[in-house]
Protein backbone atom coordinates (compact mmCIF):
# COMPACT_ATOMS: atom_id res chain seq x y z
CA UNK A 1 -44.52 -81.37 45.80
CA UNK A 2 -41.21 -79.81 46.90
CA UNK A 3 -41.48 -78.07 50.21
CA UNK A 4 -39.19 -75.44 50.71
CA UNK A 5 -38.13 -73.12 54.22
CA UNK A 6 -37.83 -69.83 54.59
CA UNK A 7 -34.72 -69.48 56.33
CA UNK A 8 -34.82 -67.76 59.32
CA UNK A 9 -30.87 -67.81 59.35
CA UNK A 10 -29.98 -67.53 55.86
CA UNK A 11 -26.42 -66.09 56.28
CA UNK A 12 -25.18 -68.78 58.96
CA UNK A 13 -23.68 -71.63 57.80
CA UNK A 14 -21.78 -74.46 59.73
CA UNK A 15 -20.04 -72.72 62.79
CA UNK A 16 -16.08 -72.79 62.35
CA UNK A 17 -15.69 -74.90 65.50
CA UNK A 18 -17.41 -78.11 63.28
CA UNK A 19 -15.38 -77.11 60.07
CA UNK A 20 -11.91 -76.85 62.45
CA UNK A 21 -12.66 -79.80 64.06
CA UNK A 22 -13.78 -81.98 61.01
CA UNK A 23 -10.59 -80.65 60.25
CA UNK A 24 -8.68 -81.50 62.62
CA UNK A 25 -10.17 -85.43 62.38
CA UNK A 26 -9.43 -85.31 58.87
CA UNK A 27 -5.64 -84.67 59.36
CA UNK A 28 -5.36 -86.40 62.34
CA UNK A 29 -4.39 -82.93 63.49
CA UNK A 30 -4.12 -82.12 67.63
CA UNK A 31 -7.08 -79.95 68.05
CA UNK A 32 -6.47 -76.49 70.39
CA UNK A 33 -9.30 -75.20 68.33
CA UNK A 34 -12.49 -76.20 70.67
CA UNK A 35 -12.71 -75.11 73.61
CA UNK A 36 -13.22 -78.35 76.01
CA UNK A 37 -11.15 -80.24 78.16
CA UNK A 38 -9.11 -83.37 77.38
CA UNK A 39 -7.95 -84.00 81.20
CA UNK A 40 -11.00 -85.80 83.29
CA UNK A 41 -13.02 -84.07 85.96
CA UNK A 42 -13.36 -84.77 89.58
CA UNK A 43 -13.67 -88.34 90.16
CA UNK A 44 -15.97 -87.62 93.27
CA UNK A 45 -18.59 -85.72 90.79
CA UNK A 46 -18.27 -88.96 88.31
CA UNK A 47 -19.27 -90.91 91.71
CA UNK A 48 -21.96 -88.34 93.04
CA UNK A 49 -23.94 -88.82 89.64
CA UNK A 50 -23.74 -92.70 89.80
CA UNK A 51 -25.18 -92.45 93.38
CA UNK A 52 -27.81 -90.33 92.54
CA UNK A 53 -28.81 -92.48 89.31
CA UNK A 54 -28.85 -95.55 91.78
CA UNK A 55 -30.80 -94.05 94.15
CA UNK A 56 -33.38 -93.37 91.72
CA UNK A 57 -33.38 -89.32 91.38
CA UNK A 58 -33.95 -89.84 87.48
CA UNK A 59 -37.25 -88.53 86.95
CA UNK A 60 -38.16 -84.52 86.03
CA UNK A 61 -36.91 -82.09 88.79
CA UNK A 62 -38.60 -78.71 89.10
CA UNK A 63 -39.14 -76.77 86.07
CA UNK A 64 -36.39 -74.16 87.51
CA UNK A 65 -34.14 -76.76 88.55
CA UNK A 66 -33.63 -78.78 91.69
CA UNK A 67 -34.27 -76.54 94.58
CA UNK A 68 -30.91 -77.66 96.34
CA UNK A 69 -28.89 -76.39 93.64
CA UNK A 70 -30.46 -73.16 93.54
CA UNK A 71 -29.73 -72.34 97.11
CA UNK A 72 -25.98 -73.99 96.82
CA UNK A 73 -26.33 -71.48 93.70
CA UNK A 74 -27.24 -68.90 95.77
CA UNK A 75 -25.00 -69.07 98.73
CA UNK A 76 -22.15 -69.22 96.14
CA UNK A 77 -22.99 -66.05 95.13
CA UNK A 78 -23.61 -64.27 97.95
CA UNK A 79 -19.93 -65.29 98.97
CA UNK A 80 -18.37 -64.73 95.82
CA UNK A 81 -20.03 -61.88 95.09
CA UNK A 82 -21.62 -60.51 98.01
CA UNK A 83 -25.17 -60.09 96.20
CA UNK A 84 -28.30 -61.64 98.02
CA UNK A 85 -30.22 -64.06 95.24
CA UNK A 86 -33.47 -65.17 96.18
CA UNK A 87 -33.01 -68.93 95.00
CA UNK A 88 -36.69 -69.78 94.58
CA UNK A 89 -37.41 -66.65 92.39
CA UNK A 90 -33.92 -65.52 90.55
CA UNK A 91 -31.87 -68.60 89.14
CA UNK A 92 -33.25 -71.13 86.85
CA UNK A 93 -31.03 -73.92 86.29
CA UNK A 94 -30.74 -74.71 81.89
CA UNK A 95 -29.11 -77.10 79.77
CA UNK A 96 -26.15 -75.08 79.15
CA UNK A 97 -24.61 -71.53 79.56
CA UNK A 98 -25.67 -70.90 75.62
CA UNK A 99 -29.07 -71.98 76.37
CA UNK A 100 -29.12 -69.72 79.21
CA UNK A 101 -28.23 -66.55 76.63
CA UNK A 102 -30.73 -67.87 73.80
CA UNK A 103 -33.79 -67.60 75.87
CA UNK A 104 -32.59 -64.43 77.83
CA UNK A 105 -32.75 -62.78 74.43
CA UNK A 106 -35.92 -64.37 73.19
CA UNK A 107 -37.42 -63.32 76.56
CA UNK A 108 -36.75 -59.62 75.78
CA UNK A 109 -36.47 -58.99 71.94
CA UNK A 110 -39.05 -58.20 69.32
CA UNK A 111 -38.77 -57.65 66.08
CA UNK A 112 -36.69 -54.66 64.92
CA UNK A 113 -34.71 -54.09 68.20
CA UNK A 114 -31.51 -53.21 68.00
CA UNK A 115 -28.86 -55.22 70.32
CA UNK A 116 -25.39 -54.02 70.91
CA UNK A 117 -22.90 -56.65 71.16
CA UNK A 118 -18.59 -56.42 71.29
CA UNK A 119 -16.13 -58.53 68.32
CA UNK A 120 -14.78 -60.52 68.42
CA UNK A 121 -17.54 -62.22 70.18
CA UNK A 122 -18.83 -65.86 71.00
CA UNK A 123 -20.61 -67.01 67.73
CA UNK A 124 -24.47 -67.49 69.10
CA UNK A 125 -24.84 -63.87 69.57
CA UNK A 126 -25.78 -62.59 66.58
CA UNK A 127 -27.96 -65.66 65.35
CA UNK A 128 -29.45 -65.74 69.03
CA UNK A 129 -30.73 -62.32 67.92
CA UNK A 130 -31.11 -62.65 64.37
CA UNK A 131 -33.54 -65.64 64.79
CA UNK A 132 -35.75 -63.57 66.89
CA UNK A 133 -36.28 -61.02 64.49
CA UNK A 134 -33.66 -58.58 65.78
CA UNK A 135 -30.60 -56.09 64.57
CA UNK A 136 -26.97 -57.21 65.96
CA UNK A 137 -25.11 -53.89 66.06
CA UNK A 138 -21.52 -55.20 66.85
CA UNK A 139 -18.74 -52.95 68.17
CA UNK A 140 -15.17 -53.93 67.39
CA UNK A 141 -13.12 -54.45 70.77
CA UNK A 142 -10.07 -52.32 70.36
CA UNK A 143 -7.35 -54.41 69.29
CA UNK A 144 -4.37 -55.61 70.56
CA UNK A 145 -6.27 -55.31 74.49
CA UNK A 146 -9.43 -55.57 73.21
CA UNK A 147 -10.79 -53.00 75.30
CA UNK A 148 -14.26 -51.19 75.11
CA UNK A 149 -14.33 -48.04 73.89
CA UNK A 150 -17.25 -46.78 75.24
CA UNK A 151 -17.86 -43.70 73.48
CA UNK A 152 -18.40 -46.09 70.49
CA UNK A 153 -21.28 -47.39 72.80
CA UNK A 154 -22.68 -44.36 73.46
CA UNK A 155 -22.75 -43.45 69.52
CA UNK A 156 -24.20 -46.76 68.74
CA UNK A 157 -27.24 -46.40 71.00
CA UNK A 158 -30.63 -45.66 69.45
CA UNK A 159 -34.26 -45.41 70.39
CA UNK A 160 -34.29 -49.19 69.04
CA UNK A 161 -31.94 -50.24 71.24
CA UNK A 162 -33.02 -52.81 73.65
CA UNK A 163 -29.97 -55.03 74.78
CA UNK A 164 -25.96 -54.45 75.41
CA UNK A 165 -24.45 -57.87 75.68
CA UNK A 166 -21.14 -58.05 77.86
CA UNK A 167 -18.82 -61.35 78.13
CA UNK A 168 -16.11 -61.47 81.09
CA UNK A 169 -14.35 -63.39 81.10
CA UNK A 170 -14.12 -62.68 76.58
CA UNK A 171 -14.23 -66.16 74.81
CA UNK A 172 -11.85 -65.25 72.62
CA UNK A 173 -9.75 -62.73 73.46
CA UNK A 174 -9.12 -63.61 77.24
CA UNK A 175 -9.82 -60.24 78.44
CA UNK A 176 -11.18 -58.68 81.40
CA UNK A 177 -13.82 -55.90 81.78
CA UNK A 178 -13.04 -53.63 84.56
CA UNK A 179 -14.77 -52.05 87.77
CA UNK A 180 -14.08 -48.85 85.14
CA UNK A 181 -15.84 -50.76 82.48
CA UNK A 182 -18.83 -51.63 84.64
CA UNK A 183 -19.31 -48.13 85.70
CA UNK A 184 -19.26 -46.79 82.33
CA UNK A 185 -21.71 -49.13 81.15
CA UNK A 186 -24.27 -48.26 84.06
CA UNK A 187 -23.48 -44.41 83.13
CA UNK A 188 -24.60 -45.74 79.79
CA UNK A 189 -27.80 -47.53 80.46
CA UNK A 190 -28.76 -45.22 83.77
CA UNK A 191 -32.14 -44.16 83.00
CA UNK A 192 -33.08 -46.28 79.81
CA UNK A 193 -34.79 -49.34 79.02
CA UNK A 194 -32.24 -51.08 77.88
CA UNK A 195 -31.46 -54.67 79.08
CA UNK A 196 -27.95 -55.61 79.91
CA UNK A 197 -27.18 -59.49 79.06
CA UNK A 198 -23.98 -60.85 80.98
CA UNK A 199 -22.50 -63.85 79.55
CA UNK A 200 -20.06 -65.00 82.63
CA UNK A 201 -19.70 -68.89 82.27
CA UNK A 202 -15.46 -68.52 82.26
CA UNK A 203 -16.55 -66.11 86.17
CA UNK A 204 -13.62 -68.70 87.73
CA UNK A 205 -10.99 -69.00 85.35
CA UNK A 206 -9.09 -65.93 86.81
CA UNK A 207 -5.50 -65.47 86.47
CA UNK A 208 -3.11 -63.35 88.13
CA UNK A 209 -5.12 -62.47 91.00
CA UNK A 210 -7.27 -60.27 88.81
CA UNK A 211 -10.69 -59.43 89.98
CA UNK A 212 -14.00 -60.83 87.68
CA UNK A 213 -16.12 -57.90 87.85
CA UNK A 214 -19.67 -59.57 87.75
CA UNK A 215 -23.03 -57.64 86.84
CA UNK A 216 -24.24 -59.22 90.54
CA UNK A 217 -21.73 -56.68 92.48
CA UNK A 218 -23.26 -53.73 90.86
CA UNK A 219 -27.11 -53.61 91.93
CA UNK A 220 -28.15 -50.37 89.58
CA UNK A 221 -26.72 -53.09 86.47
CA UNK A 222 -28.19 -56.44 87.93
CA UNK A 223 -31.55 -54.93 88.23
CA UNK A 224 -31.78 -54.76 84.69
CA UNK A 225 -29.83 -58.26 84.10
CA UNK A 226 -29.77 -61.89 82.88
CA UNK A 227 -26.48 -63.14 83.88
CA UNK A 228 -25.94 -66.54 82.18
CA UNK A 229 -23.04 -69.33 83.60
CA UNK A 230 -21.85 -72.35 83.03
CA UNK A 231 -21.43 -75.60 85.13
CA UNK A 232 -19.21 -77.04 81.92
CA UNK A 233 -16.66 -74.71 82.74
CA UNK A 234 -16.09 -75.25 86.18
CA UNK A 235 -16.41 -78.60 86.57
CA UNK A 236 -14.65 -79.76 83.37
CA UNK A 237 -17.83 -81.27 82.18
CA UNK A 238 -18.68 -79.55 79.02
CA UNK A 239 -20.51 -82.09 77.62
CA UNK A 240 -23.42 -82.54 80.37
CA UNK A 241 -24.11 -78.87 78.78
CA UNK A 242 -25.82 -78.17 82.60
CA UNK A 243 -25.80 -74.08 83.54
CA UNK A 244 -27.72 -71.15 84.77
CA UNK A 245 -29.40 -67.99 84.47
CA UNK A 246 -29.94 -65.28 87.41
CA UNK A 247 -32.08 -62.02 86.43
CA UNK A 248 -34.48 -60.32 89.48
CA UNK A 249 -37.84 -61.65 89.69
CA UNK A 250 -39.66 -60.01 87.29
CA UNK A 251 -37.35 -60.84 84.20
CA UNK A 252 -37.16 -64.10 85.58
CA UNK A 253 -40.57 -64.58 85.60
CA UNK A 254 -40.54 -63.32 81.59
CA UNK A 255 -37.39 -65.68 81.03
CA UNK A 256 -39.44 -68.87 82.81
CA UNK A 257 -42.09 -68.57 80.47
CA UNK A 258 -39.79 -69.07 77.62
CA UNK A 259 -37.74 -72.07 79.31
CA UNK A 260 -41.26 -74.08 80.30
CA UNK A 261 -41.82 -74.48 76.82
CA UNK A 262 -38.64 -75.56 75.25
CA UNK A 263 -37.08 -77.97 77.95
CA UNK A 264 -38.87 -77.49 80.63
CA UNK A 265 -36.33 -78.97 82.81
CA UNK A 266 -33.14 -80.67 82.90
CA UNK A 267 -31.16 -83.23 83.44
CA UNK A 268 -32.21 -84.39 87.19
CA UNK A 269 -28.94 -86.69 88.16
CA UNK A 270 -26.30 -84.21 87.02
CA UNK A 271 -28.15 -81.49 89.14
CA UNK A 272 -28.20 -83.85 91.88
CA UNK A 273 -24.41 -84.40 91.77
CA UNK A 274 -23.74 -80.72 91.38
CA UNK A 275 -25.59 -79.65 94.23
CA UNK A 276 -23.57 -82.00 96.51
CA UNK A 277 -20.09 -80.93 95.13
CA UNK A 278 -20.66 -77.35 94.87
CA UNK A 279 -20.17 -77.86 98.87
CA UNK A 280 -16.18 -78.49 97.07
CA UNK A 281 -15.74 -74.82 97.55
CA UNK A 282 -12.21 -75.22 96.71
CA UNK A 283 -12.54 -76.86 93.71
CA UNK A 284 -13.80 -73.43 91.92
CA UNK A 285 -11.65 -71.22 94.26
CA UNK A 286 -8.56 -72.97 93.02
CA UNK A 287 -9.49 -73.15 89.86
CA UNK A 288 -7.93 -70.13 88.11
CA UNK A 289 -4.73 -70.65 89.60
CA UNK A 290 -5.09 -74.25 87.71
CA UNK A 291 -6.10 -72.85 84.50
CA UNK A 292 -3.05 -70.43 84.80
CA UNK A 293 -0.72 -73.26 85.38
CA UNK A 294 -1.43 -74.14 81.94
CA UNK A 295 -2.11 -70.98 80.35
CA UNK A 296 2.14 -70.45 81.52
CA UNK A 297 2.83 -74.12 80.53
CA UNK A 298 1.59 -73.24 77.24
CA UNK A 299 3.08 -70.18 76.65
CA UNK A 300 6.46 -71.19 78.03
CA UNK A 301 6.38 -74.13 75.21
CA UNK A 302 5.44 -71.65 72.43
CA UNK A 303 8.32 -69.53 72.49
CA UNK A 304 9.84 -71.89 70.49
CA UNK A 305 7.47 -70.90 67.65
CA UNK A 306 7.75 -67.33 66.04
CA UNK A 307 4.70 -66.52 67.29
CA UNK A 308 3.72 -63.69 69.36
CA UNK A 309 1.05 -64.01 72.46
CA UNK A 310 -0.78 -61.38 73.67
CA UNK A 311 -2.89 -61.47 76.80
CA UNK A 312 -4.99 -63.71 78.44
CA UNK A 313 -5.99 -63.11 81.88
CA UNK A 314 -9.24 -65.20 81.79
CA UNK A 315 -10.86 -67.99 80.18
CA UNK A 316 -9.48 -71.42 78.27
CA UNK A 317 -7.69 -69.19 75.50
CA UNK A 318 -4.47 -67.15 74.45
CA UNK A 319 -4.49 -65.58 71.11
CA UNK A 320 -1.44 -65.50 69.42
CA UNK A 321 -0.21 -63.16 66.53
CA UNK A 322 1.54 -64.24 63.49
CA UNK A 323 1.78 -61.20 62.01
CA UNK A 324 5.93 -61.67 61.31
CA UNK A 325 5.27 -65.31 60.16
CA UNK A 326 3.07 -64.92 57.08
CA UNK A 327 0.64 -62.64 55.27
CA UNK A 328 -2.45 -64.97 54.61
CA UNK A 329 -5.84 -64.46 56.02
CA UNK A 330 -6.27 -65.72 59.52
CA UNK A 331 -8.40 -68.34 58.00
CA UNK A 332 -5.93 -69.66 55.45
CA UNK A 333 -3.20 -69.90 57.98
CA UNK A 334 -5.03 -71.97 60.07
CA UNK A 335 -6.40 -74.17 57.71
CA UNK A 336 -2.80 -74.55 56.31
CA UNK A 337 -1.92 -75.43 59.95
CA UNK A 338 -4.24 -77.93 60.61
CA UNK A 339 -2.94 -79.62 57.00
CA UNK A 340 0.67 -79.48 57.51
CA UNK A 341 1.69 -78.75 60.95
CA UNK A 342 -0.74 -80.84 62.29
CA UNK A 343 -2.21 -79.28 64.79
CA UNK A 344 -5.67 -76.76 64.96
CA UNK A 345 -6.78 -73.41 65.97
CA UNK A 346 -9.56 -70.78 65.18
CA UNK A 347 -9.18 -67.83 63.37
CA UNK A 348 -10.16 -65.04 65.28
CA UNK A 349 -12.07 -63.22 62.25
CA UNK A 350 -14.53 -65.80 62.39
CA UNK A 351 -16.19 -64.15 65.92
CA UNK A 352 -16.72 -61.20 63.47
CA UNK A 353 -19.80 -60.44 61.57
CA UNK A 354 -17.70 -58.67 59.12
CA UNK A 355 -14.39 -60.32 59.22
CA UNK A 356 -11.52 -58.46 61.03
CA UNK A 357 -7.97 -60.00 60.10
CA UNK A 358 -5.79 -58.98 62.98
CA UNK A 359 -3.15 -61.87 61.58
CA UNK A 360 -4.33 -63.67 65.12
CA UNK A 361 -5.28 -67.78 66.14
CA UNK A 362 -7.15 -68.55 69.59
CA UNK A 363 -5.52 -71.57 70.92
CA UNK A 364 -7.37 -73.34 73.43
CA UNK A 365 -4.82 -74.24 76.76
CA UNK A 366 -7.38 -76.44 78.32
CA UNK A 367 -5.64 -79.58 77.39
CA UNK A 368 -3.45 -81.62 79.26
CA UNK A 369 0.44 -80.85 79.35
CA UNK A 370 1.01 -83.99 77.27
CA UNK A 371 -1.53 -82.70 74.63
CA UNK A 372 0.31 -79.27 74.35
CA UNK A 373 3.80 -80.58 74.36
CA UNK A 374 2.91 -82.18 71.17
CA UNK A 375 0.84 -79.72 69.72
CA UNK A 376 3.95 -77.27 70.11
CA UNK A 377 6.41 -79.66 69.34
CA UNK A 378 4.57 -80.56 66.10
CA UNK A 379 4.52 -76.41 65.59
CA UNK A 380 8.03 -76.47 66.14
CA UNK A 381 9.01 -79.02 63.51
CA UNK A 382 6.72 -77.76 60.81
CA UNK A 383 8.43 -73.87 61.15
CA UNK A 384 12.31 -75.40 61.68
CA UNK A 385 11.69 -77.68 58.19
């Protein structure tokens, strides 16, 4: 008998991150594509996870994570953001900033809801709401800012409407929303039922002195909130895939019920460690201004190369056009980068449903300064041949 599935993703494929990095491998190519770190983290949160696996603290912590970590969790937010969390009903600690945004939409959505989302965007969105039975309506950010226009918001919202998802930090473009944007969108959902989802895991990797505009500072938008974040990106520690979710008590209670059932908890040492170095305040406070060392390192080097940045103030990314270089898709031209420069990126139409070709690459600055010397000086070589 041959069984057979019913795809409940039959347009999705393998994500461009795997194909650019199998890539990458493949042509022993230096990899700006994915966005992780190739520098180490803190040594002292290496050592606090040791201690805590040698003291035993490996067995299941509470279902919404290790109650230290939710008030550290807490108090950093009341700080940061001046916005009172209750730690024992508002956070739940998850296994990852994209787990955090999966279940937030699982916890709301039904079938034939309608969820407005901004493109380029991060590429779980629309299969996080696909899967559960639901209509992506994507928005095109306005390109070369990629800025919300929010009458395009207010067009797109229908009686079927139940979700807006924001992302501020943007993974890719490196933009900003504004205390502007944030107003609009509460003008926007004042008065509805519609459920805002915030996806903030990049909330310290602020350059310039800019201001991250969180859904916590506004009360009228967090009320209606899951704010999702990332311990990955803060600590350098992507791959212990450790983050959060805060929403108010009753959507947290909704969003709970969900995350019993599919991890139930997580991993016990790493939130042991955490909750001890989160008391590192200056770790995260410094760590835009460390980001945006290399972010300027980066772009500094790639003026040698005909391409053209445009701006980043936030996140591990710069996109950079090469509209004056060539006329192939964004998707050939990195391909044919990877091959024969040697080095990888991602082609921004791939965070679009409907592919966009803007003629731009995201390039990933989280890397050492050794890593992008080479990169560029490999860039270098292949355009002076």
């Amino acid at each position: 008998m041959n069984l057979s599935i019913q795809s409940k993703l039959p347009n999705v494929g393998t994500t461009i991150f795997t194909v650019m990095s199998a890539l990458a491998v493949k042509h022993n190519a230096i990899n700006l594509g994915q966005g992780f770190p190739d520098f180490p983290m803190d040594e002292k949160l290496t050592q606090l996870v040791n201690e805590a696996m040698n003291k035993g603290q490996n067995q299941y912590v509470h279902m919404c994570g290790l109650p230290l970590l939710r008030e550290r969790i807490a108090e950093k937010v009341n700080e940061a953001y001046q916005s009172k969390i209750n730690p024992e009903t508002d956070i739940t600690v998850t296994p990852g900033g994209t787990y955090a945004i999966y279940t937030a939409f699982t916890t709301i959505l039904q079938p034939g809801d309608e969820v407005i989302l901004f493109e380029p965007a991060y590429d779980s969105y629309i299969p996080n709401i696909e899967i559960n039975g639901a209509i992506a309506v994507p928005i095109a950010l306005e390109y070369p800012d990629y800025k919300i226009n929010w009458e395009k918001v207010r067009e797109k919202i229908s009686p079927k409407t139940k979700a807006i998802i924001i992302n501020t930090p943007h993974n890719p473009s490196g933009s900003l929303l504004t205390h502007e944007d944030m107003i609009q969108l509460a003008d926007i959902v004042s008065n509805t039922n519609i459920f805002i989802i915030s996806d903030e895991v990049y909330e310290h990797l602020i350059f310039e002195g800019k201001e991250h505009c969180s859904v916590l500072k506004y009360p009228e938008l967090f009320s209606r909130s899951f704010v999702c974040y990332s311990f990955g990106k803060v600590y350098h520690c992507t791959g212990w895939k450790m983050g959060y979710c805060i929403a108010p008590e009753a959507l947290m209670k909704e969003f709970r019920k969900v995350h019993q059932f599919n991890v139930f908890t997580c991993n016990a040492p790493m939130q042991y460690a955490i909750a001890d170095f989160m008391l590192e305040k200056e770790h995260y406070l410094n760590l835009g201004k460390f980001l945006q060392n290399k972010r300027d390192y980066f772009a500094d080097l790639m003026k040698q190369t005909p391409f053209e940045p445009l701006p980043s103030f936030g996140s591990y990314f710069q996109l950079y056009s090469y509209k004056n270089i060539s006329t192939e898709s964004e998707s050939d031209f990195a391909i044919k980068l990877t091959q024969e420069a040697g080095v990888a990126s991602i082609p921004v139409s791939a965070f679009y449903k409907t592919p966009i070709d803007n003629k731009v690459l995201r390039f990933c600055f989280a890397k050492n300064e050794s890593t992008l010397t080479a990169a560029v000086d490999r860039l270098v070589a292949y355009f002076n041949k």
